[in-house]
C-alpha atoms as a PDB file:
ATOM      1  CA  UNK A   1       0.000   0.000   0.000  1.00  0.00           C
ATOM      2  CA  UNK A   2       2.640   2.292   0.842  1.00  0.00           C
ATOM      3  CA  UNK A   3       4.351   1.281  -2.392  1.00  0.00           C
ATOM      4  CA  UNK A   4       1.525   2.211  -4.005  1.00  0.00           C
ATOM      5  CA  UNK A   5       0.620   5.899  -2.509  1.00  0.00           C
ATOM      6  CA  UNK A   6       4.690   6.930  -3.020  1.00  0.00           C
ATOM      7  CA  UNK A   7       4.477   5.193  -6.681  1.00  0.00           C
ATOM      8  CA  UNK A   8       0.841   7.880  -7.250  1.00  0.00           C
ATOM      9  CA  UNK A   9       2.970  10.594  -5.736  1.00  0.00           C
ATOM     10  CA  UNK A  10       5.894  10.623  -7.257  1.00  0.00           C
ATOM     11  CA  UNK A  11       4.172   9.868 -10.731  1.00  0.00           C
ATOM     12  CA  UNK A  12       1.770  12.867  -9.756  1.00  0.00           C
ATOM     13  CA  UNK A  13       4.661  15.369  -9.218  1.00  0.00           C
ATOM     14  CA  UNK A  14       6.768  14.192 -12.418  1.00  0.00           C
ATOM     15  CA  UNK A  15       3.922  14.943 -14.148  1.00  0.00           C
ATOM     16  CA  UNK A  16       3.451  18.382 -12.549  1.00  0.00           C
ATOM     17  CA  UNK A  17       7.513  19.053 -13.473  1.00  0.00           C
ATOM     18  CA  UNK A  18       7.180  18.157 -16.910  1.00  0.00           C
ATOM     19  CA  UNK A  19       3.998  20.235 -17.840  1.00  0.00           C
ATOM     20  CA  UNK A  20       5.742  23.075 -16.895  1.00  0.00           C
ATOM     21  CA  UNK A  21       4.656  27.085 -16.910  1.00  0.00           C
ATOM     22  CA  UNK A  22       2.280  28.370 -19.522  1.00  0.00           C
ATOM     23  CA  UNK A  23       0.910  31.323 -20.440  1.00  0.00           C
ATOM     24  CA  UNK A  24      -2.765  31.818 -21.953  1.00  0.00           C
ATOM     25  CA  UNK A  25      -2.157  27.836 -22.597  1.00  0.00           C
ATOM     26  CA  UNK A  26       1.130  28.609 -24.538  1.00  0.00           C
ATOM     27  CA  UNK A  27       3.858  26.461 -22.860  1.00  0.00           C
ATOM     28  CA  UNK A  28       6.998  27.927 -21.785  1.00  0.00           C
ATOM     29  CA  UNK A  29       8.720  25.653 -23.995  1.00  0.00           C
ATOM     30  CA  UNK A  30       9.765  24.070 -27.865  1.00  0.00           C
ATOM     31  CA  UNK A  31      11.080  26.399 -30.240  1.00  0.00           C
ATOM     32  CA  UNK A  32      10.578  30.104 -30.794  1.00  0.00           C
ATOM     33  CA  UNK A  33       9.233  30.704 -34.237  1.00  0.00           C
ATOM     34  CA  UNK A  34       6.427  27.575 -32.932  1.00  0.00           C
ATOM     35  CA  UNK A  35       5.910  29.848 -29.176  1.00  0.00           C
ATOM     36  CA  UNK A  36       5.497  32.794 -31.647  1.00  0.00           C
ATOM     37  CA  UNK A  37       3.269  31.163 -34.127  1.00  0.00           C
ATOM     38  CA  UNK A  38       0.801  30.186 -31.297  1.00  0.00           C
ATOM     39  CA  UNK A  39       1.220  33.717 -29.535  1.00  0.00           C
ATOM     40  CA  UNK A  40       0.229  35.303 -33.480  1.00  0.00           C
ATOM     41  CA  UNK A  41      -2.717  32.716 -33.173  1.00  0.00           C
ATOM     42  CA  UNK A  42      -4.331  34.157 -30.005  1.00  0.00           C
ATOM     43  CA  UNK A  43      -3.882  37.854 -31.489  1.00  0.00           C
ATOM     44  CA  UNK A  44      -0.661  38.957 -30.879  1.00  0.00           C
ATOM     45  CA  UNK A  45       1.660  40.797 -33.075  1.00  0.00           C
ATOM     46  CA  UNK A  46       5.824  41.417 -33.175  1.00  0.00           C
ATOM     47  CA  UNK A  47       6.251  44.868 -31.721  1.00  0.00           C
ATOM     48  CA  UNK A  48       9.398  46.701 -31.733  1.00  0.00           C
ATOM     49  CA  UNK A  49      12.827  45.484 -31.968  1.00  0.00           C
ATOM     50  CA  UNK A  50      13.651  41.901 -31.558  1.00  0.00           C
ATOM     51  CA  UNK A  51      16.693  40.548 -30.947  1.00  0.00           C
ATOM     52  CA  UNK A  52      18.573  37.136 -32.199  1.00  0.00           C
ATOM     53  CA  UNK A  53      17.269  35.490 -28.186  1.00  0.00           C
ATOM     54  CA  UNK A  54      14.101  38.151 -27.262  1.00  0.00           C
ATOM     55  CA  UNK A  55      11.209  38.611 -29.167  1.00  0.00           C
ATOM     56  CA  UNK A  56       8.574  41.314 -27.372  1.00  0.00           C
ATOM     57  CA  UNK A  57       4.833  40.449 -28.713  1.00  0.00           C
ATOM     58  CA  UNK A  58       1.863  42.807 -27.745  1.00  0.00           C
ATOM     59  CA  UNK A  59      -1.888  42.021 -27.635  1.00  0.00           C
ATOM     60  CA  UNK A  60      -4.625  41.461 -24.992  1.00  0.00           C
ATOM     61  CA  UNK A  61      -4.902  39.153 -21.961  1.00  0.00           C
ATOM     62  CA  UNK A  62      -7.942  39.292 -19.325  1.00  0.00           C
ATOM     63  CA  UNK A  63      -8.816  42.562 -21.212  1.00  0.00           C
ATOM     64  CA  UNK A  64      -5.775  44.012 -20.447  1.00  0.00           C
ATOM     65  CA  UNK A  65      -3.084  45.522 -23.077  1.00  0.00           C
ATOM     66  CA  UNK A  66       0.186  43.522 -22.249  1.00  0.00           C
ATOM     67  CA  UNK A  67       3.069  43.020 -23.934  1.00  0.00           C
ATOM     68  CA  UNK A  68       5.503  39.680 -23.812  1.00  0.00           C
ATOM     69  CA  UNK A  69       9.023  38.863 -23.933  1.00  0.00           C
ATOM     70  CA  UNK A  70       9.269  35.513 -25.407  1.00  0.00           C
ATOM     71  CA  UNK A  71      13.446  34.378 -24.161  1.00  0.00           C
ATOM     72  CA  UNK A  72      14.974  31.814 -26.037  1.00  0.00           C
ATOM     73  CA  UNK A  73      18.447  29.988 -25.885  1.00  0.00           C
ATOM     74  CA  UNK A  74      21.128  30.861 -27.858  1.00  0.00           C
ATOM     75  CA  UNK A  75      22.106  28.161 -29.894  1.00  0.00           C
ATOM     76  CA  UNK A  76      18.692  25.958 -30.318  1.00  0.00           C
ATOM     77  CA  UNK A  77      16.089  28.568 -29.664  1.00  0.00           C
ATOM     78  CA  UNK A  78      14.572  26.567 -27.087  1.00  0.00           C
ATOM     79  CA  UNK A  79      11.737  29.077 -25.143  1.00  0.00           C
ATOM     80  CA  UNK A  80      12.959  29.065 -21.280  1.00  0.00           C
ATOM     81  CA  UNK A  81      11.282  32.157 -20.349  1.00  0.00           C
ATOM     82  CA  UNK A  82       7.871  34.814 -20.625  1.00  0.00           C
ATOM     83  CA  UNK A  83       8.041  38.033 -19.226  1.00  0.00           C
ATOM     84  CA  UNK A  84       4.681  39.731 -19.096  1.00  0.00           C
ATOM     85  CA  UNK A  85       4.470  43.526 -18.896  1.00  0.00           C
ATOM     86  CA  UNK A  86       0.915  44.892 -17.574  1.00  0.00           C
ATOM     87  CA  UNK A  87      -0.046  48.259 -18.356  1.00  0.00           C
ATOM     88  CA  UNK A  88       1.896  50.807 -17.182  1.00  0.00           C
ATOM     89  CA  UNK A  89       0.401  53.001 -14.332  1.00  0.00           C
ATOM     90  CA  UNK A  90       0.511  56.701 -13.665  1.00  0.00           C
ATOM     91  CA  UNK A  91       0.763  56.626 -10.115  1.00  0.00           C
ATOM     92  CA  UNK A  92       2.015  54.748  -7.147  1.00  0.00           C
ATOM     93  CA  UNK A  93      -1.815  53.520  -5.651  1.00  0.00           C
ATOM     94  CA  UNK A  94      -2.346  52.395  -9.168  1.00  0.00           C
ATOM     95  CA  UNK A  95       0.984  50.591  -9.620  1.00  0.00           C
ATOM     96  CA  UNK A  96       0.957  48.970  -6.120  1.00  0.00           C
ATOM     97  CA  UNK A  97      -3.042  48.116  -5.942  1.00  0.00           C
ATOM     98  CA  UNK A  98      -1.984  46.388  -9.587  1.00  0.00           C
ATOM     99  CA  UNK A  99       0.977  44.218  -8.343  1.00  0.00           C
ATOM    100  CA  UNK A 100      -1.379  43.452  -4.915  1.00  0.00           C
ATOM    101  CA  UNK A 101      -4.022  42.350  -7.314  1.00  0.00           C
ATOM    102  CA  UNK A 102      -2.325  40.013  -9.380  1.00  0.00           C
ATOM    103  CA  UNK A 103       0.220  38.801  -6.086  1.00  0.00           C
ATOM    104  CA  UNK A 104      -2.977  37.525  -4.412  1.00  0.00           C
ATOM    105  CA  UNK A 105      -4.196  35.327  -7.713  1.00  0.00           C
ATOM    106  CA  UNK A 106      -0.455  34.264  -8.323  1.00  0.00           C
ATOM    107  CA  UNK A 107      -0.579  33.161  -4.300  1.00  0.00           C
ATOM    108  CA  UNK A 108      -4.260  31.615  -4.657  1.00  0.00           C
ATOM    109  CA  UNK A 109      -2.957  29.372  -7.197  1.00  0.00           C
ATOM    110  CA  UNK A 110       0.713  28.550  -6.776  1.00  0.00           C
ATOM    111  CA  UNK A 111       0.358  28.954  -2.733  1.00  0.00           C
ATOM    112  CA  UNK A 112       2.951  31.325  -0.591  1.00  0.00           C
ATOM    113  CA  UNK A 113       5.800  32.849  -2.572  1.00  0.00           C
ATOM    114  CA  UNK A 114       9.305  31.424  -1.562  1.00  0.00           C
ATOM    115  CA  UNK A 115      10.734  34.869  -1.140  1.00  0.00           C
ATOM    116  CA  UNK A 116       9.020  38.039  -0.973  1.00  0.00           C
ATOM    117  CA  UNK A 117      10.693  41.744  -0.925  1.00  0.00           C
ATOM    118  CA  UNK A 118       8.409  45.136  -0.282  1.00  0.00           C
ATOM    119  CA  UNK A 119      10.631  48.224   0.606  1.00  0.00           C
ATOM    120  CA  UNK A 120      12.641  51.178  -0.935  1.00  0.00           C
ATOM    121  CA  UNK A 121      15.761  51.970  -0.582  1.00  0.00           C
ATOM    122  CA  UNK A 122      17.244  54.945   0.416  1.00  0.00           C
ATOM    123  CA  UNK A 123      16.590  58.142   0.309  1.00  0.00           C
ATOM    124  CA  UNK A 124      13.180  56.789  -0.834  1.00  0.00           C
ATOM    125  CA  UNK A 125      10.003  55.224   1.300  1.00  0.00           C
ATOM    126  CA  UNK A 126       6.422  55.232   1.081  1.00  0.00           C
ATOM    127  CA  UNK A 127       4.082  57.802   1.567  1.00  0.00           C
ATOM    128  CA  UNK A 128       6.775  60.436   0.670  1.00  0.00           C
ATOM    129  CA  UNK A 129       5.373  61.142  -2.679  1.00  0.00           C
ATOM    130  CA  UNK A 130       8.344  60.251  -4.548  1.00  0.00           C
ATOM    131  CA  UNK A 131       7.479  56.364  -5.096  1.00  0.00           C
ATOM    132  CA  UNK A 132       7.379  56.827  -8.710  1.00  0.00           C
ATOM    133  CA  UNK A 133      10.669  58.544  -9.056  1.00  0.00           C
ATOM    134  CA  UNK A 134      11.862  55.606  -6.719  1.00  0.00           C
ATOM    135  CA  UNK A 135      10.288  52.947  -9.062  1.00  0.00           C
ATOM    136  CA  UNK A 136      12.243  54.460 -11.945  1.00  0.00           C
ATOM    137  CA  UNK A 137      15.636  55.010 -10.371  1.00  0.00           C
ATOM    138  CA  UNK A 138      15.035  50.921  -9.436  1.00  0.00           C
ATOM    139  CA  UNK A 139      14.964  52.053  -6.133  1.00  0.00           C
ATOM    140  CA  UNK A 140      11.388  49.969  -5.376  1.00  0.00           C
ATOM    141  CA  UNK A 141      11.679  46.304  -4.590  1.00  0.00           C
ATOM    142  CA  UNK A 142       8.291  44.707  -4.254  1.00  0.00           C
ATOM    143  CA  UNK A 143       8.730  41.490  -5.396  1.00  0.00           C
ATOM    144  CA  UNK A 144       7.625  37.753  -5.288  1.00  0.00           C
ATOM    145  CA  UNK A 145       9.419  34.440  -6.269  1.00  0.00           C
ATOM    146  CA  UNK A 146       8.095  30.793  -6.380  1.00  0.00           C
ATOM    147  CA  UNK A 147       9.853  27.593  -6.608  1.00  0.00           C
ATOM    148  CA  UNK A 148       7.905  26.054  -9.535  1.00  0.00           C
ATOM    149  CA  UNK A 149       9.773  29.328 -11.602  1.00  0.00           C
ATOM    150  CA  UNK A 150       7.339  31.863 -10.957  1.00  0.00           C
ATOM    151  CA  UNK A 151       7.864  35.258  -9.962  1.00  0.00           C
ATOM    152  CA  UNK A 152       5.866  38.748  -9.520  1.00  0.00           C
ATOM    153  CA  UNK A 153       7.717  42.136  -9.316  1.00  0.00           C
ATOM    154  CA  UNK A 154       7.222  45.660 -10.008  1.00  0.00           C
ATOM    155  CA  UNK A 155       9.650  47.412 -12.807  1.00  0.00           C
ATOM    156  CA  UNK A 156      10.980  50.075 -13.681  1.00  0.00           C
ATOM    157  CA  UNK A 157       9.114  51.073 -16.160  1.00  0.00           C
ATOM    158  CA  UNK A 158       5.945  51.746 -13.781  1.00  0.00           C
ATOM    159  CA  UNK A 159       4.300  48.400 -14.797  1.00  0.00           C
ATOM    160  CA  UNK A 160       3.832  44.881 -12.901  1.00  0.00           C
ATOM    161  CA  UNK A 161       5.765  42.504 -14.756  1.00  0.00           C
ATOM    162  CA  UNK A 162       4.862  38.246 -14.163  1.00  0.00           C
ATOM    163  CA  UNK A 163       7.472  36.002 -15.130  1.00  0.00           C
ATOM    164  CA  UNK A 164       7.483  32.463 -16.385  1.00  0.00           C
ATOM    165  CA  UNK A 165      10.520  30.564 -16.064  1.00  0.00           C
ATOM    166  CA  UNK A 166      10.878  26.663 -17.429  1.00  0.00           C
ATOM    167  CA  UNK A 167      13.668  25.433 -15.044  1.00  0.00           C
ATOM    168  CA  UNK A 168      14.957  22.699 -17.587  1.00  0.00           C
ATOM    169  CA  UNK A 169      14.935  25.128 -20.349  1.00  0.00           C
ATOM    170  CA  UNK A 170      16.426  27.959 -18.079  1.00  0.00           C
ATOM    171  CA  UNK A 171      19.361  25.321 -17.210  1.00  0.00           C
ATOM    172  CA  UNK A 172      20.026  24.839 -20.794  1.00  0.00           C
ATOM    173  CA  UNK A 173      20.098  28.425 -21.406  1.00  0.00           C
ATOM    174  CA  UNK A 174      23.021  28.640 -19.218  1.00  0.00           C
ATOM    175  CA  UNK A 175      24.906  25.467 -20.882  1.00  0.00           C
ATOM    176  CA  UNK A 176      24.436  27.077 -23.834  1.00  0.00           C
ATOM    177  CA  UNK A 177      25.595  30.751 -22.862  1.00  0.00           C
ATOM    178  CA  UNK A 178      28.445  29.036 -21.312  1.00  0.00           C
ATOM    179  CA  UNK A 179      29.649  26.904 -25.061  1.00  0.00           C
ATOM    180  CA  UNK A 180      29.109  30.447 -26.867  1.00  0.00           C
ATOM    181  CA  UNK A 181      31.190  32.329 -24.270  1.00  0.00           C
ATOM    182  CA  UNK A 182      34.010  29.156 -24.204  1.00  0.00           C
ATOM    183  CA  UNK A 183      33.818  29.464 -28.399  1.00  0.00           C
ATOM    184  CA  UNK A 184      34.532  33.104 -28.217  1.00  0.00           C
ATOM    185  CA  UNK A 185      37.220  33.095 -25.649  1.00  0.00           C
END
């Protein structure tokens, strides 16, 4: 019996490894051009520069503007990481109320973050009315990371940015950066 509930268990989190992080049911994983096919299928379009390993795609999510940064490896392609940019906000009550909205439903759903940062740094705190100025000069760290490769923080460009990591993928990015820097030096 025992055999039997460890056998369900360890079948049951293999399983929960290998589907890995998605986003609107696109896997962070496979190749780029096929990540950026099914992004083009859901209604999302190329927007601005994209590099050889960073594509950014913009469209709508949840009614919401958003823009993604679809990370690939450098030698095979392979996806290993989204970066999802809400819309920017104006204000600090806006920005913060944002990144509290979407921390609760990434805690509902993946349970308690593994870390969690929410302070300024100096000269900057809240409630001086300089939060903004502190979020650009990167000077704001409210953030949230999970184990299973998810993470919640607010950037410097005044928007709440989600990010999707695939751990296997995001190993293999490193192997990878690590042959191209060994070929080059």
């Amino acid at each position: 019996m025992k055999n039997i509930i460890v056998t369900t268990m360890v079948v049951v989190l293999t399983t929960t490894a290998l589907l890995g992080q998605e986003f609107l049911g696109v896997k962070v994983d496979g190749k780029k051009e096929t990540v950026i096919a099914a992004f083009k299928s859901k209604g999302f379009a190329p927007s601005g520069e994209m590099s050889d390993n960073v594509v950014t795609m913009k469209g709508v999510a949840a009614g919401k503007n958003i823009e993604i940064n679809i990370v690939s490896t450098p030698l095979t392609k392979t996806v290993w990481k989204f970066s999802v940019y809400l819309p920017k906000q104006s204000n600090w009550y806006s920005l913060k109320a944002q990144y509290e909205e979407y921390l609760k439903l990434l805690t509902e759903k993946y349970g308690e973050p593994t870390n969690m940062y929410n302070f300024f740094s100096s000269p900057y705190e809240e409630g001086d009315g300089y939060e903004m100025t502190a979020v650009y000069a990167e000077k704001c760290h409210y953030a949230a990371f999970w184990k299973q490769g998810y993470a919640i923080n607010i950037s410097q460009w005044k928007q709440v940015n989600i990010v999707y990591e695939n751990d296997v993928n995001s190993d293999l990015n490193r192997k990878e950066k690590d042959q191209v820097n060994k070929n080059i030096f």
